[in-house]
C-alpha atoms as a PDB file:
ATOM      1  CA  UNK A   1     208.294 249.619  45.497  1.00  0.00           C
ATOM      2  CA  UNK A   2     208.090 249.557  49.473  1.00  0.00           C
ATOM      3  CA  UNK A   3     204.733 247.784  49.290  1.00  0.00           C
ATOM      4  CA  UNK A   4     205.859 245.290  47.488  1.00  0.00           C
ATOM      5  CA  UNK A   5     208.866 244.256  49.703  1.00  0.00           C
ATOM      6  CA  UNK A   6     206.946 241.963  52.410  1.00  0.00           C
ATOM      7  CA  UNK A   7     204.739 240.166  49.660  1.00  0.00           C
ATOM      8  CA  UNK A   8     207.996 239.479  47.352  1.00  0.00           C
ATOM      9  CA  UNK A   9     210.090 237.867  50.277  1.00  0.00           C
ATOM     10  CA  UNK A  10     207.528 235.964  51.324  1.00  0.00           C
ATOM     11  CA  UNK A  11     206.993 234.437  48.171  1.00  0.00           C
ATOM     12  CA  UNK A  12     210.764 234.042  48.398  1.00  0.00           C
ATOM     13  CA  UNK A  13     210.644 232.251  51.414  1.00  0.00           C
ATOM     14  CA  UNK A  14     207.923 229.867  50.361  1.00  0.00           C
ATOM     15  CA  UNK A  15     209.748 229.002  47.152  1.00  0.00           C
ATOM     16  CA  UNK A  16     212.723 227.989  49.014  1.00  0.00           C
ATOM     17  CA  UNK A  17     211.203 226.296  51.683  1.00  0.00           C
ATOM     18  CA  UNK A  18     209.666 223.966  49.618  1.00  0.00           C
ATOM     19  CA  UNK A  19     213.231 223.852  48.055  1.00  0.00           C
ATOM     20  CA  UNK A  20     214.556 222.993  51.186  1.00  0.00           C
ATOM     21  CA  UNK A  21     211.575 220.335  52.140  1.00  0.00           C
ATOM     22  CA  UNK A  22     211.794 218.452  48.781  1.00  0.00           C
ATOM     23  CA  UNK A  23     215.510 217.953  49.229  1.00  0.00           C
ATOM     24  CA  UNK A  24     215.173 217.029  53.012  1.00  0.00           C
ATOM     25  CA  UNK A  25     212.681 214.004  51.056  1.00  0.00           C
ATOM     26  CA  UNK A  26     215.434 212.849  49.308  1.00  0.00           C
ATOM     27  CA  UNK A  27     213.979 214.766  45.658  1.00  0.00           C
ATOM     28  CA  UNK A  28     216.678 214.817  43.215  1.00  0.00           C
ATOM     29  CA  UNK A  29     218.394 218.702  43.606  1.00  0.00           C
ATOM     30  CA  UNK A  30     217.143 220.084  39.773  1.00  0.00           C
ATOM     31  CA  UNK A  31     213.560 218.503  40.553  1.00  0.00           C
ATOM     32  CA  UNK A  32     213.757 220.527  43.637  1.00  0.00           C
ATOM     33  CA  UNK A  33     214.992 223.960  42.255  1.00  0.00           C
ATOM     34  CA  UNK A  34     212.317 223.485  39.345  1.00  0.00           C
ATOM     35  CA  UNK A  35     209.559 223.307  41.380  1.00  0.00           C
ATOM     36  CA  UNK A  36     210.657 225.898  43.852  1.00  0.00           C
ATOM     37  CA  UNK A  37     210.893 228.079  40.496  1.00  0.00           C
ATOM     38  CA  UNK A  38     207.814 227.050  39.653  1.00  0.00           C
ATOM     39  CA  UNK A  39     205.847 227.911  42.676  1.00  0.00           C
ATOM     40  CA  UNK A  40     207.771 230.848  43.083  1.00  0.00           C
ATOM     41  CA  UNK A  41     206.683 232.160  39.266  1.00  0.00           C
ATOM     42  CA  UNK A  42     202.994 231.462  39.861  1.00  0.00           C
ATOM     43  CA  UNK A  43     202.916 232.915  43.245  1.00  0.00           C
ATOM     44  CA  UNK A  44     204.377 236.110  42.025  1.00  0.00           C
ATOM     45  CA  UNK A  45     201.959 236.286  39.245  1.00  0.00           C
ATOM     46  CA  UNK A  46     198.855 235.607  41.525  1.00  0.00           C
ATOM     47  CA  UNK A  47     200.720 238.792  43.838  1.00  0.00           C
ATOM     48  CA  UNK A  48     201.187 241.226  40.908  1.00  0.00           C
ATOM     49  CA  UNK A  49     198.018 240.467  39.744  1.00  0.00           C
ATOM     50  CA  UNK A  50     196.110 241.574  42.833  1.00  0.00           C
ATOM     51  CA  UNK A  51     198.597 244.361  43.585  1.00  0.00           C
ATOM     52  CA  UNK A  52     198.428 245.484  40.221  1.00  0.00           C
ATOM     53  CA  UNK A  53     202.366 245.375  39.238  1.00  0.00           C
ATOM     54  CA  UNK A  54     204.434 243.938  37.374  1.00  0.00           C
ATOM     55  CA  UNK A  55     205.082 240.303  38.116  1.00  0.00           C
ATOM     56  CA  UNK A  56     209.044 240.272  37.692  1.00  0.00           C
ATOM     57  CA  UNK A  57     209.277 242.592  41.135  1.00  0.00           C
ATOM     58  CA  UNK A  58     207.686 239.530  43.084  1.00  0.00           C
ATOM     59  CA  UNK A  59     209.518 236.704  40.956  1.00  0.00           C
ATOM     60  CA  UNK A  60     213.291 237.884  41.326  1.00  0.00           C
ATOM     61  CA  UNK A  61     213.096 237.818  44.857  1.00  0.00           C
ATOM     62  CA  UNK A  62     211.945 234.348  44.842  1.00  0.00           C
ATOM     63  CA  UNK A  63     214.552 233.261  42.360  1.00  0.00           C
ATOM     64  CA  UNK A  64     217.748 234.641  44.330  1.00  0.00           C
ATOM     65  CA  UNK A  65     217.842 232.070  47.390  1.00  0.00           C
ATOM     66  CA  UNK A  66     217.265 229.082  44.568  1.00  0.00           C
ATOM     67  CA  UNK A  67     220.986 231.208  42.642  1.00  0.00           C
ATOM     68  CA  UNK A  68     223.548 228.159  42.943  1.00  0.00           C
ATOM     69  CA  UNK A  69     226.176 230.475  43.697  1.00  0.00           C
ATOM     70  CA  UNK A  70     228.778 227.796  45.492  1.00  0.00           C
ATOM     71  CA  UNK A  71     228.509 225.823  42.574  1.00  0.00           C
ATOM     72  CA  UNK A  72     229.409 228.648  40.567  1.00  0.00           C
ATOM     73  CA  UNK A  73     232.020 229.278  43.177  1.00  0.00           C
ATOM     74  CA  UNK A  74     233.621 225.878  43.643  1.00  0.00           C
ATOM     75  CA  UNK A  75     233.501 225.545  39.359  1.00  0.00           C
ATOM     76  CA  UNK A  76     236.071 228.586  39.350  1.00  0.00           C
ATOM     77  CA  UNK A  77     238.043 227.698  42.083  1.00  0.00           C
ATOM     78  CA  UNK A  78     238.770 224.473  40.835  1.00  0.00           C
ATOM     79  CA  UNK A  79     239.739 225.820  37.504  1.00  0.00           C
ATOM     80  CA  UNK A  80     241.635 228.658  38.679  1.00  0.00           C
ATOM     81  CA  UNK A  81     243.499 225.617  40.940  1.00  0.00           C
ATOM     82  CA  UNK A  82     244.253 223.236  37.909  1.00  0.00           C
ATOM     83  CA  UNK A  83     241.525 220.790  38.799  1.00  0.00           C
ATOM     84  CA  UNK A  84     239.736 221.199  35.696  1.00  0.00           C
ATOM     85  CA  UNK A  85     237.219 217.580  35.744  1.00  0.00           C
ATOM     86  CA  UNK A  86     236.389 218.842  38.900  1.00  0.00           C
ATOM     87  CA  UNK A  87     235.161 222.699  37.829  1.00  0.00           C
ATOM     88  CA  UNK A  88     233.459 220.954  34.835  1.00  0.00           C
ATOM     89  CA  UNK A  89     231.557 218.938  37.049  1.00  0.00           C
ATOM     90  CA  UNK A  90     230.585 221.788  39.208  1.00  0.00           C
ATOM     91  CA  UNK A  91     230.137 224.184  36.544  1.00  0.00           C
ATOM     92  CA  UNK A  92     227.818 221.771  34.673  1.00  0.00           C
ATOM     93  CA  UNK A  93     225.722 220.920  38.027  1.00  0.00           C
ATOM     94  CA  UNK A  94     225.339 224.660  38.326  1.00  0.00           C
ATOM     95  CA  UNK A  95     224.514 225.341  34.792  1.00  0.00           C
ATOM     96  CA  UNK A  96     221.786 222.678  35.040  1.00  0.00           C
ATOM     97  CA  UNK A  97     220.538 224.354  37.872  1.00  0.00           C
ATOM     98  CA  UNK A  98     219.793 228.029  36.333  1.00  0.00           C
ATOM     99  CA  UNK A  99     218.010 225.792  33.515  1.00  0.00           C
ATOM    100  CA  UNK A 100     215.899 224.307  35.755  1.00  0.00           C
ATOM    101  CA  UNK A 101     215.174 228.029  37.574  1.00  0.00           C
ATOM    102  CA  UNK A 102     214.641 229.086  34.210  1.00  0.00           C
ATOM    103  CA  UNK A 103     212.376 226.055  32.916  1.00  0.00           C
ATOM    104  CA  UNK A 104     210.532 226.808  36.401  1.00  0.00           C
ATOM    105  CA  UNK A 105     209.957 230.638  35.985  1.00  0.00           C
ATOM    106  CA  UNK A 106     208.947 229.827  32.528  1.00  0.00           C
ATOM    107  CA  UNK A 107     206.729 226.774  33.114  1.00  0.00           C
ATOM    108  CA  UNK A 108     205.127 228.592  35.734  1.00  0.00           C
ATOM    109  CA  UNK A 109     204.230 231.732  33.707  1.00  0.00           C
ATOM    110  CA  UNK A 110     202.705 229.913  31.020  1.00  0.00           C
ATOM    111  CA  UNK A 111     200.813 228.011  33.450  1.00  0.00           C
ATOM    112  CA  UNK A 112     199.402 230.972  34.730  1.00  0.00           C
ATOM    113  CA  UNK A 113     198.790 232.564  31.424  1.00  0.00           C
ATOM    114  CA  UNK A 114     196.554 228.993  30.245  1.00  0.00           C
ATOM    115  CA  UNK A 115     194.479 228.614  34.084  1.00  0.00           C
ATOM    116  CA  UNK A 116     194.509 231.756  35.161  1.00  0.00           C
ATOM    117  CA  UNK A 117     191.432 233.951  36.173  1.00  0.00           C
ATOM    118  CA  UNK A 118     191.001 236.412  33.221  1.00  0.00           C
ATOM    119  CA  UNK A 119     190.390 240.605  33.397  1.00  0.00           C
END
């Protein structure tokens, strides 16, 4: 929905600047995706709470700038060039990185499920 377009990318932006910030500190890349996940999850459930939505319309916009798409990228590429320790190792360092969105998204849900302000 329209109204829910400013709220959802600036959750979005939040989550990834604190992405961003942890990795500028010298945090460890999956650290850094998991708790930009994880902020991003709890933020979105706080914002369909009070909007009165669903929560996954504010979440997936906060999950798509933490996507590691180059990794994905560069894991093919190497493959498809005959370099195939190299695509494993990107392929694995961008499959640990969706866990860690996911472990994030999840982590933060339940989280907001246990401490959250009850109806």
């Amino acid at each position: 929905p329209k109204r829910a377009w400013l709220p959802a990318s600036i959750i979005g932006g939040v989550s990834y600047a604190l992405y961003w910030a942890l990795l500028q500190f010298g945090t460890y890349e999956p650290l850094a995706i998991f708790l930009g996940a994880l902020l991003g999850s709890v933020l979105g459930q706080v914002c369909a709470r009070k909007m009165c939505m669903i929560a996954s319309i504010f979440i997936l916009l906060a999950m798509i700038p933490l996507v590691p798409g180059l990794g994905l990228y560069r894991c093919m590429a190497f493959l498809a060039q005959g370099m195939y320790s190299a695509g494993v190792k990107a392929g694995v360092g961008a499959m640990v990185d969706i866990v860690m969105i996911a472990s994030g998204l999840g982590v933060g849900s339940y989280s907001f499920r246990l401490f959250g302000r009850k109806r």
